[in-house]
Protein backbone atom coordinates (compact mmCIF):
# COMPACT_ATOMS: atom_id res chain seq x y z
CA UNK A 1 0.00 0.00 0.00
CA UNK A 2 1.36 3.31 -1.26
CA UNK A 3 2.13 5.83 1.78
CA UNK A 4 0.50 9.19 0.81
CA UNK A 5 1.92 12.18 2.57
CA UNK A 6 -0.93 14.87 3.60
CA UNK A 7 -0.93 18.32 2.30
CA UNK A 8 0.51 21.08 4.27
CA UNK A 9 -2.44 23.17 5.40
CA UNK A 10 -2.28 26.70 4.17
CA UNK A 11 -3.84 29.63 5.18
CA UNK A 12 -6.73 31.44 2.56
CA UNK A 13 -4.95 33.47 0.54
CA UNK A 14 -7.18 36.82 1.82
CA UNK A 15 -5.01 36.14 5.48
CA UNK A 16 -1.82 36.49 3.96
CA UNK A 17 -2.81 39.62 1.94
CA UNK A 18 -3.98 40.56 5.31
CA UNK A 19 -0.69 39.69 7.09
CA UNK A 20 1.64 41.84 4.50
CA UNK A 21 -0.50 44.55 4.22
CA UNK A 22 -0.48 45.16 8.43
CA UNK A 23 0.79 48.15 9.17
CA UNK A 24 3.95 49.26 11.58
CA UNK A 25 6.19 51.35 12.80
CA UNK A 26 6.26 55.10 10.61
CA UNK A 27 4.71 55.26 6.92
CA UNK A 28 4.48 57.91 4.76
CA UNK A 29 0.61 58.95 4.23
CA UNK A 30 -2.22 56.00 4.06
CA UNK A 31 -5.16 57.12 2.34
CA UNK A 32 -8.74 55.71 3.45
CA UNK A 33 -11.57 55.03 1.26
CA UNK A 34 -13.38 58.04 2.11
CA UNK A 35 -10.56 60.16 0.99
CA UNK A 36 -8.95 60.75 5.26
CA UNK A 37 -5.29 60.50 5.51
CA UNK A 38 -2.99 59.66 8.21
CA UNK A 39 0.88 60.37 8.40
CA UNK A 40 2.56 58.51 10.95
CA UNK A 41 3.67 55.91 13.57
CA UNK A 42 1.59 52.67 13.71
CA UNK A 43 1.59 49.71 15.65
CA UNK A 44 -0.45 45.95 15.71
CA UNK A 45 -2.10 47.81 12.20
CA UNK A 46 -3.60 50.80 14.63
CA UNK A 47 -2.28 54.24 14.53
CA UNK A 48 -0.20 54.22 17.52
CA UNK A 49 2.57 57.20 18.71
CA UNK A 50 2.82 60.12 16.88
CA UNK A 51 0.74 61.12 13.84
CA UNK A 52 -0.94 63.58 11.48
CA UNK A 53 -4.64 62.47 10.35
CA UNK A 54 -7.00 64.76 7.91
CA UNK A 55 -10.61 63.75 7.52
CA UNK A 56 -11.41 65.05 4.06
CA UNK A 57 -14.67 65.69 4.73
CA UNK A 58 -14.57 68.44 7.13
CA UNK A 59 -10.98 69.29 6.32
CA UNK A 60 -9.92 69.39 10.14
CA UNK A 61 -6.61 68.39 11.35
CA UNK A 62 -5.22 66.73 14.05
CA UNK A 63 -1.24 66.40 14.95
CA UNK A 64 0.04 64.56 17.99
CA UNK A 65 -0.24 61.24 19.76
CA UNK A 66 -2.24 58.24 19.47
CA UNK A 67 -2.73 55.02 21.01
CA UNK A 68 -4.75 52.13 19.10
CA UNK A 69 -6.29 54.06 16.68
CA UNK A 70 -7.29 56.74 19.02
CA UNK A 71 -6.49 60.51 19.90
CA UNK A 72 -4.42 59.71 23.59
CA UNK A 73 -2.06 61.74 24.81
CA UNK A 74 -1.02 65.52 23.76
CA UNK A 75 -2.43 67.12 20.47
CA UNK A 76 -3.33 69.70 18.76
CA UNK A 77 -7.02 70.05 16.82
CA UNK A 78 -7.54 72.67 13.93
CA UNK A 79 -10.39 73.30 11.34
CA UNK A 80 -10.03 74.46 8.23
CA UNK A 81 -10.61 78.06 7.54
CA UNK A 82 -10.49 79.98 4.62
CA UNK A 83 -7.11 79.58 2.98
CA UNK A 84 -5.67 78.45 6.41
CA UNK A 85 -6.25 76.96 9.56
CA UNK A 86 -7.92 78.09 12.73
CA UNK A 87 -6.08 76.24 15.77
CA UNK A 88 -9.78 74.91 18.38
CA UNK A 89 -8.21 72.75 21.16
CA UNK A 90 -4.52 71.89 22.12
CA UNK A 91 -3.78 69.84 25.42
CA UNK A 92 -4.45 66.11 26.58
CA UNK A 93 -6.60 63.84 25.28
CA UNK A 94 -8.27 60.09 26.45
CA UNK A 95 -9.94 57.84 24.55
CA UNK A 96 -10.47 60.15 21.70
CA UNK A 97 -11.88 63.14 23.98
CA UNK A 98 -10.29 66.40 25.46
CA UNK A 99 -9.14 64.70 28.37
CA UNK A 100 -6.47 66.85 31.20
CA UNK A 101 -5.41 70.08 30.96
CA UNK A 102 -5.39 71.87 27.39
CA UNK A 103 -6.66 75.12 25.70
CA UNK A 104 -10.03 75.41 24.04
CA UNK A 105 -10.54 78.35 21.45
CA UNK A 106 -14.36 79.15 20.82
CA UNK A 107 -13.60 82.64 18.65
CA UNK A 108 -10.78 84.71 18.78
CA UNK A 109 -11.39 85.91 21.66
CA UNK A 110 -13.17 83.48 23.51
CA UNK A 111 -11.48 80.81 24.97
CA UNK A 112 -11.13 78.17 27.83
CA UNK A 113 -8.02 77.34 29.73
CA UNK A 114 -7.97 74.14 32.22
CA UNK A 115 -8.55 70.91 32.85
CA UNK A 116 -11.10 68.52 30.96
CA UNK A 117 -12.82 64.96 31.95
CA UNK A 118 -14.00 63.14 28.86
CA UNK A 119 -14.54 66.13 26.38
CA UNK A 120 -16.41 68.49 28.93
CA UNK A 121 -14.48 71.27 31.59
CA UNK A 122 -14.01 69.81 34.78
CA UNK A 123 -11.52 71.01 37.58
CA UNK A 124 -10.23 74.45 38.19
CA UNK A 125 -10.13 76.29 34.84
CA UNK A 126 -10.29 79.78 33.28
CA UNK A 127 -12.83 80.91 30.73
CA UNK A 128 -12.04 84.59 28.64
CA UNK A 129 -15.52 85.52 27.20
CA UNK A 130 -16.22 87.70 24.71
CA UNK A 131 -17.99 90.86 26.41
CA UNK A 132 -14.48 91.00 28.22
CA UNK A 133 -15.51 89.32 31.80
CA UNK A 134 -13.49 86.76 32.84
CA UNK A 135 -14.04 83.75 35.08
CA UNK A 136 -11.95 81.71 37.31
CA UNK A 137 -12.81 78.77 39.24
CA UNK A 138 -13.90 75.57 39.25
CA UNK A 139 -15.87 73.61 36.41
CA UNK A 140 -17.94 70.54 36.48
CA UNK A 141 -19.98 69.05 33.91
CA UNK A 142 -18.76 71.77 31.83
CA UNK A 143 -20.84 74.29 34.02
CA UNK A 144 -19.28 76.53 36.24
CA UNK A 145 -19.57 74.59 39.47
CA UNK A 146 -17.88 75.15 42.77
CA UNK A 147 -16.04 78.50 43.96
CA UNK A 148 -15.06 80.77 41.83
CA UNK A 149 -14.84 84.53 40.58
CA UNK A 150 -16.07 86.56 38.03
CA UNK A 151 -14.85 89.69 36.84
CA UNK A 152 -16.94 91.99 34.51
CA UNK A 153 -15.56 93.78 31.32
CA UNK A 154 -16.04 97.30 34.06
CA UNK A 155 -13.81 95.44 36.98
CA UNK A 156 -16.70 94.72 38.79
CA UNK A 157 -16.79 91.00 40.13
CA UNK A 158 -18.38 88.37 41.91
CA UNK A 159 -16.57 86.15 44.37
CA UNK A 160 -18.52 82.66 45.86
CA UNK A 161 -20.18 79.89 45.22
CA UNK A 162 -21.16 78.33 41.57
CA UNK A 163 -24.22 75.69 40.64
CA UNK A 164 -24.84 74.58 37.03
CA UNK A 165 -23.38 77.75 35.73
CA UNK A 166 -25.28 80.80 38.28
CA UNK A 167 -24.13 81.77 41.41
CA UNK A 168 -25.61 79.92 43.86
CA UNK A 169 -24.57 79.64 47.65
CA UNK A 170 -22.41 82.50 49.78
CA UNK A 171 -20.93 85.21 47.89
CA UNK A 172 -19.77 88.67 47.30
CA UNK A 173 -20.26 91.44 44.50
CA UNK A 174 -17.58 94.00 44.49
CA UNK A 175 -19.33 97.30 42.71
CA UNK A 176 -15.94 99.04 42.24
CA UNK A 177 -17.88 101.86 40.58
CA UNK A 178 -20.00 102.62 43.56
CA UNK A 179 -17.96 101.71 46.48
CA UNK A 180 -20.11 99.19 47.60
CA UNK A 181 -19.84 95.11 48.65
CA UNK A 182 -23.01 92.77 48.96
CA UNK A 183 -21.95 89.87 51.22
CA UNK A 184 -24.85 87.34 51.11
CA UNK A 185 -26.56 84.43 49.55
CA UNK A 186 -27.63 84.03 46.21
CA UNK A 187 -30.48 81.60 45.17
CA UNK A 188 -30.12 81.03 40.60
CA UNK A 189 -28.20 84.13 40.01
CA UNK A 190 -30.33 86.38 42.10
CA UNK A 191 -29.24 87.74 45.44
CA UNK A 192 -31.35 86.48 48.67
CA UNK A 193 -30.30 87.24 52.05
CA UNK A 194 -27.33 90.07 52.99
CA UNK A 195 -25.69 93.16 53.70
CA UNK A 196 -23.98 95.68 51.59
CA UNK A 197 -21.03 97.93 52.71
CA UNK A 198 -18.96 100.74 51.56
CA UNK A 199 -15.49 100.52 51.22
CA UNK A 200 -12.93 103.03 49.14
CA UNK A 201 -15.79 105.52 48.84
CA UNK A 202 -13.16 108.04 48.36
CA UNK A 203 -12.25 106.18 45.08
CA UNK A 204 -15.48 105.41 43.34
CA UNK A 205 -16.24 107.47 40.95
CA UNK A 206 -19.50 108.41 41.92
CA UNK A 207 -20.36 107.34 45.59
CA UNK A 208 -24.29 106.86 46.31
CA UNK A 209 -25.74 106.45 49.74
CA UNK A 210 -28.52 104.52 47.65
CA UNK A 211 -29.70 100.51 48.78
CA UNK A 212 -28.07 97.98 46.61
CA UNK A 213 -31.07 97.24 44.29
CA UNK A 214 -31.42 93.57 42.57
């Protein structure tokens, strides 16, 4: 009887396609179908380390690190804008969300500086807004939530306690332009319960004797 040696089993041919086209370590620019590009490190096939990726689509931009196939690390996120670019968010990311402590640009001159939980401002952090006030405190949610102080565009400012983005709790108002201080406690932006006091009367520019009004 004639011995008969088996075969060697072979893998479908699609699996070693597969296997050669993996990709690792740095490339120069791989194209998807929908027309995004990425120009970078890769590891296990997954963008991993540092990169560049473009969606085509939207024409935004995003340069820095990555770890299996996601935005981790520190980065920088632009859109496109007219001929150029307009820089939104730079700082740490997780998971593919602002994530740490980085800079968010709204407009020109509006922008958010502090830390971030899973694409929303959580922490201590400082917001620039565009009528010139600016506010400093702590975030949660991505509502001002905690202590923390606002200052007006006319250097007047509030000083106390935050909830879901109105003061809320024990606080003071500074009214630099009257001499006056209201030391109380505010109920959804509206002051409750408290007393108001002069203080460098000889430096406001028009001192009143008049009742703080609401």
């Amino acid at each position: 009887m004639p011995i008969t040696k088996q075969p060697k089993k072979s893998e479908p041919l699609w699996k070693e396609w597969d296997y050669k086209a993996q990709k690792k370590g740095v490339h120069h620019t791989i194209y998807s179908v929908n027309g995004d590009r990425y120009t970078g490190e890769w590891d296990n096939n997954q963008k991993n380390g540092k990169g560049t990726m473009m969606w085509k689509k939207s024409g935004a931009i995003y340069d820095g690190d990555w770890k299996d196939d996601r935005r981790c690390g520190f980065g920088t996120f632009s859109v496109s804008e007219g001929a150029g670019y307009r820089k939104v968010y730079s700082g740490g990311w997780k998971n593919d969300k602002r994530h740490g402590y980085g800079t968010n640009f709204y407009s020109y001159n509006e922008y958010f500086e502090g830390e971030w939980y899973a694409d929303k401002r959580s922490g201590w952090g400082r917001m620039y807004y565009t009528d010139g006030s600016v506010y400093e405190g702590e975030w949660y949610n991505d509502l001002r939530n905690g202590e923390g102080m606002l200052r007006l565009a006319n250097e007047n400012r509030y000083e106390g306690q935050w909830k879901d983005d109105k003061k809320h709790g024990k606080g003071k108002f500074f009214y630099l332009d009257r001499g006056q201080m209201y030391t109380g406690v505010w109920s959804v932006d509206i002051p409750k319960c408290g007393t108001v006091e002069d203080f460098g009367r000889h430096e406001a520019p028009r001192p009143t004797t008049y009742p703080l009004q609401e």
